[in-house]
Protein backbone atom coordinates (compact mmCIF):
# COMPACT_ATOMS: atom_id res chain seq x y z
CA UNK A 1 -203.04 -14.84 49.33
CA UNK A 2 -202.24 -16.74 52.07
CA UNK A 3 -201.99 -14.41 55.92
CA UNK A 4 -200.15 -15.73 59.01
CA UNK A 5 -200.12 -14.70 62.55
CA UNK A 6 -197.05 -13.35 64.10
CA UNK A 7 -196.84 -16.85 65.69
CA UNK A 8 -197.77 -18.62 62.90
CA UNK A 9 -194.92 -16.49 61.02
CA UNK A 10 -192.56 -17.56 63.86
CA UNK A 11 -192.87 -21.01 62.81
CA UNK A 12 -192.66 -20.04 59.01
CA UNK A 13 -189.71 -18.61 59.54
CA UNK A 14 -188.41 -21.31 61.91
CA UNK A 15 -189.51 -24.19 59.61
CA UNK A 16 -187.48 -22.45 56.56
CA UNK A 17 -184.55 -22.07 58.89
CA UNK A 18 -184.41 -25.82 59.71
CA UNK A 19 -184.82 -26.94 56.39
CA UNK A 20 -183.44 -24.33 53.19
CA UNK A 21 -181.28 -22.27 55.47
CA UNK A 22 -179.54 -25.35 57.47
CA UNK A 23 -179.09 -23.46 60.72
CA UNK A 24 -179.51 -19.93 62.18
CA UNK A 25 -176.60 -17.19 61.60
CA UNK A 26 -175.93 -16.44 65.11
CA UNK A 27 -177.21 -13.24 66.55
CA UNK A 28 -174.27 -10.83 66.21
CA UNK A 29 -174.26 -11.81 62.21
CA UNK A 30 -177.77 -11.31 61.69
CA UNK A 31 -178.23 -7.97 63.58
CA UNK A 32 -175.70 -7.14 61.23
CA UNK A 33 -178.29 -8.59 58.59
CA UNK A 34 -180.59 -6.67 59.81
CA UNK A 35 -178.96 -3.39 59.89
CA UNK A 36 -177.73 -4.03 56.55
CA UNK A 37 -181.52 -4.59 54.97
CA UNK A 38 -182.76 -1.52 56.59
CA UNK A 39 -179.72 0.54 55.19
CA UNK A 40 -181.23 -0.77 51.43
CA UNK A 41 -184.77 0.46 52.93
CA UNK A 42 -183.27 4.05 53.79
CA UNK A 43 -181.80 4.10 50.20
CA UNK A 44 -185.08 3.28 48.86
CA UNK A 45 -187.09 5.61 51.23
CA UNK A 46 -185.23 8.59 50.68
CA UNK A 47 -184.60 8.44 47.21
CA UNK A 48 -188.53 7.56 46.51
CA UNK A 49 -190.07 9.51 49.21
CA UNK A 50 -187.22 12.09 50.51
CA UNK A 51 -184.95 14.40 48.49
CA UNK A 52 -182.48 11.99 46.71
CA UNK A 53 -183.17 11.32 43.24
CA UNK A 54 -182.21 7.16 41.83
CA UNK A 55 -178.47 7.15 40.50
CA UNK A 56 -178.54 6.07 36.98
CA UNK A 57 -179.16 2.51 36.77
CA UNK A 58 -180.94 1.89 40.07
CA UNK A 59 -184.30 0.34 38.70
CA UNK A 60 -185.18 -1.18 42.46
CA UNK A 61 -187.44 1.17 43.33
CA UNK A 62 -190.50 -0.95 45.73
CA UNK A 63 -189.73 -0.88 49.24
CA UNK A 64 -191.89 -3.64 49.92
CA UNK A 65 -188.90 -6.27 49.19
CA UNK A 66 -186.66 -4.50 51.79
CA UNK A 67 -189.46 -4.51 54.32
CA UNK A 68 -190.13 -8.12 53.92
CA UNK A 69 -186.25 -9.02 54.47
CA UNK A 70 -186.23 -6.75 57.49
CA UNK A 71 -189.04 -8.63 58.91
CA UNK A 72 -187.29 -12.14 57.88
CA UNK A 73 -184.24 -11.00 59.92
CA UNK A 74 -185.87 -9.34 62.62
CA UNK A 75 -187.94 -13.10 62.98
CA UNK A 76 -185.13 -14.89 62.69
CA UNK A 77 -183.80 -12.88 65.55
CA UNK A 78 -186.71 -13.16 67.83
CA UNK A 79 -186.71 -16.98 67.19
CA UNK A 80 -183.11 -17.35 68.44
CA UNK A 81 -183.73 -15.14 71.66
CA UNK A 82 -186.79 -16.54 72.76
CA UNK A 83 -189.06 -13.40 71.59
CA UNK A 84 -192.81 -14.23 71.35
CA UNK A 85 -193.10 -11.21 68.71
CA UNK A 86 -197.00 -11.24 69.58
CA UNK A 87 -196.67 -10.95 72.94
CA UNK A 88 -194.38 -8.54 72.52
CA UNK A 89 -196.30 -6.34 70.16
CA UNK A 90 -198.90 -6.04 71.99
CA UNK A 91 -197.06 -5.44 75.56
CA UNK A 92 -195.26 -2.36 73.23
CA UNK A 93 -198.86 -1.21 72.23
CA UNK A 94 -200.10 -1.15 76.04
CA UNK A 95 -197.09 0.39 76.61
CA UNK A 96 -197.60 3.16 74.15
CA UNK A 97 -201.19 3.64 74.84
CA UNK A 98 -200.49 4.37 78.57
CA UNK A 99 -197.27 7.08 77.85
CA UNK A 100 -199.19 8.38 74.95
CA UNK A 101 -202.74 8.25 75.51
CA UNK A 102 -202.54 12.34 75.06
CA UNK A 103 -198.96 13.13 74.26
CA UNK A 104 -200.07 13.27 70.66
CA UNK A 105 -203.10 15.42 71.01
CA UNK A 106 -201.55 17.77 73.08
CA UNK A 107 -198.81 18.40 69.74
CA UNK A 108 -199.15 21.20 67.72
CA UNK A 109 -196.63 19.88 64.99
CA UNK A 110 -199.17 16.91 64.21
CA UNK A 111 -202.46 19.28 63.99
């Protein structure tokens, strides 16, 4: 099993682009994408994890497929805005650390 970088995935995703998918959708049509693939994650989510049951016939039952689409779109959209998705990352990490460093602790609902 071959792993990537979030740059190196970038570039995957980039590389595909330019040569299976012809060009990019533009960015309205593939936030739409995106909302769309984590709608099919929600379905997944609460029927697997939540209180929904499957409807008869509904045999898709991994969300790991959904997950993997939203992270195609979502790279797809960072590659068309400019978005280092590392860089990013970790900025929204250091960013978390420094509004949560005790936020979490201090919750009674999470001990």
């Amino acid at each position: 099993m071959t792993e990537f970088t979030l740059n190196e995935v970038q570039k995957l995703v980039d590389e595909w682009i330019q040569t299976k998918g012809v060009r990019y959708f533009n960015e309205l049509t593939n936030m739409t994408l995106l909302m769309e693939e984590v709608g099919e994650l929600a379905r997944i989510m609460a029927r697997r994890y939540g209180e929904q049951s499957f409807k008869d016939g509904e045999t898709d039952h991994d969300p790991a497929p959904e997950m993997a689409d939203i992270l195609f779109v979502l790279i797809c959209l960072a590659n068309q805005t400019g978005v280092n998705l590392n860089k990013a990352l970790l900025k929204s990490i250091e960013k978390k650390t420094k509004r949560d460093a005790e936020r979490h602790l201090r919750n009674s609902k999470l001990l």
